[in-house]
Protein backbone atom coordinates (compact mmCIF):
# COMPACT_ATOMS: atom_id res chain seq x y z
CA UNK A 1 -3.57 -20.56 -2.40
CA UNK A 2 -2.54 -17.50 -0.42
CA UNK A 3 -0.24 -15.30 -2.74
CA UNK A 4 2.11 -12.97 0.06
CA UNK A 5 3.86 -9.66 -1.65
CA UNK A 6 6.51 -7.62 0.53
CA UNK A 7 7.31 -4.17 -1.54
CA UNK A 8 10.30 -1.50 -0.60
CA UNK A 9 9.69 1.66 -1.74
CA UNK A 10 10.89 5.16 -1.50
CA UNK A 11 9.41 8.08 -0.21
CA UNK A 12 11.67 11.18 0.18
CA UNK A 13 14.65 10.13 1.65
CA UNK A 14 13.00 7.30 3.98
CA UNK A 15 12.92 3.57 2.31
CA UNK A 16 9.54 2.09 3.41
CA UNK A 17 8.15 -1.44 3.24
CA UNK A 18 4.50 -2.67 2.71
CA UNK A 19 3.33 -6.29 3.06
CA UNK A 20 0.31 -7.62 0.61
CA UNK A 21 -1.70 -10.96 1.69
CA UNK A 22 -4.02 -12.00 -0.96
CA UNK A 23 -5.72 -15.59 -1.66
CA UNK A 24 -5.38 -15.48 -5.44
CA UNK A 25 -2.29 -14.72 -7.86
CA UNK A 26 -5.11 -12.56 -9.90
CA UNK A 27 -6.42 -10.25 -6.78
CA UNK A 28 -2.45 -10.07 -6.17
CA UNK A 29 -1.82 -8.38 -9.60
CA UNK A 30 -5.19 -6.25 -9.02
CA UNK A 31 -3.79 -4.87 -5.51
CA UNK A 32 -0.24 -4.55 -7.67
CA UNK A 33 -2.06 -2.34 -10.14
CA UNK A 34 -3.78 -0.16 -7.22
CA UNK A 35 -0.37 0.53 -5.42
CA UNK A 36 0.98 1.44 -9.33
CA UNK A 37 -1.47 4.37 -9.54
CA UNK A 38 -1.02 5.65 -6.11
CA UNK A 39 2.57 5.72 -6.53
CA UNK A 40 2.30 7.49 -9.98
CA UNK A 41 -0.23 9.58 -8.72
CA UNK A 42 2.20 10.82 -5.44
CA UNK A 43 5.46 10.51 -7.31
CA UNK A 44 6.47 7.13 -5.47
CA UNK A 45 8.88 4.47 -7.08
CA UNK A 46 8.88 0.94 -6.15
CA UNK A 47 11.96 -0.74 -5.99
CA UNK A 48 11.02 -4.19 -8.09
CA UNK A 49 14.48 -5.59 -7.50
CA UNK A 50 13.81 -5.53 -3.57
CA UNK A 51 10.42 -6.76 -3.98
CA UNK A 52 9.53 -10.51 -3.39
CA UNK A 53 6.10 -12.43 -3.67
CA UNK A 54 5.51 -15.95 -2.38
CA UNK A 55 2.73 -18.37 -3.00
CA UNK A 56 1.44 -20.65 0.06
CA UNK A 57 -1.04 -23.62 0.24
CA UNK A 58 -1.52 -26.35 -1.71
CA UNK A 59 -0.75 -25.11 -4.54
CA UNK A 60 2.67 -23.18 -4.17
CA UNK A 61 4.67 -25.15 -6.44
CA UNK A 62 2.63 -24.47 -9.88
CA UNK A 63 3.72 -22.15 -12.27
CA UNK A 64 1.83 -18.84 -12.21
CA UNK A 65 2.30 -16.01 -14.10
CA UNK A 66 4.59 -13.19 -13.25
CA UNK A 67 2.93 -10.39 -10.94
CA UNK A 68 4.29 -7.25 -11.88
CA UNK A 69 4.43 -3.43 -10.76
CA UNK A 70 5.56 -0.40 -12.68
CA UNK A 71 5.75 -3.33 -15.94
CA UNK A 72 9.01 -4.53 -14.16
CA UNK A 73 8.05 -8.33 -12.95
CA UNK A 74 8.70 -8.94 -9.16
CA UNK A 75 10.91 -11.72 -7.95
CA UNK A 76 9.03 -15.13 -7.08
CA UNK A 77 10.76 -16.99 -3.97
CA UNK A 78 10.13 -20.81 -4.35
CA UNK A 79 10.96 -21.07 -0.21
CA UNK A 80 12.39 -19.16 2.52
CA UNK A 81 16.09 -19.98 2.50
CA UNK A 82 18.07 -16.82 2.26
């Protein structure tokens, strides 16, 4: 399973975007925990409710556990129709 995380976050007055690849749901959360100190360590808030993660492989359609930054959970998208 490859677990994909797009973030929006501000810095200043500029709203900037960073895309995560990862090939489990656990290394996910690790890089999720990473990105949670940097941003409390330079004053940087993510915006959770513009943040989506995705799972892809086999396995997308189990049930994993919410992945999470700043405690707030981030939206899982079950397929790409907008």
């Amino acid at each position: 399973m490859v677990v994909v995380c797009l973030m929006n976050f501000k810095v200043a007055y500029y709203m900037l975007m960073i895309l995560i690849i990862t090939h489990t749901v656990h290394a996910m959360q690790m890089m999720l925990r990473l990105c949670d100190k940097f941003a409390n360590d330079f004053d940087i808030k993510f915006n959770c409710g513009k943040s989506v993660a995705m799972c892809i492989g086999k396995r997308f359609k189990e049930k994993c556990v919410p992945l999470q930054i700043d405690n707030k959970d981030i939206c899982m998208l079950l397929n790409l129709d907008v």
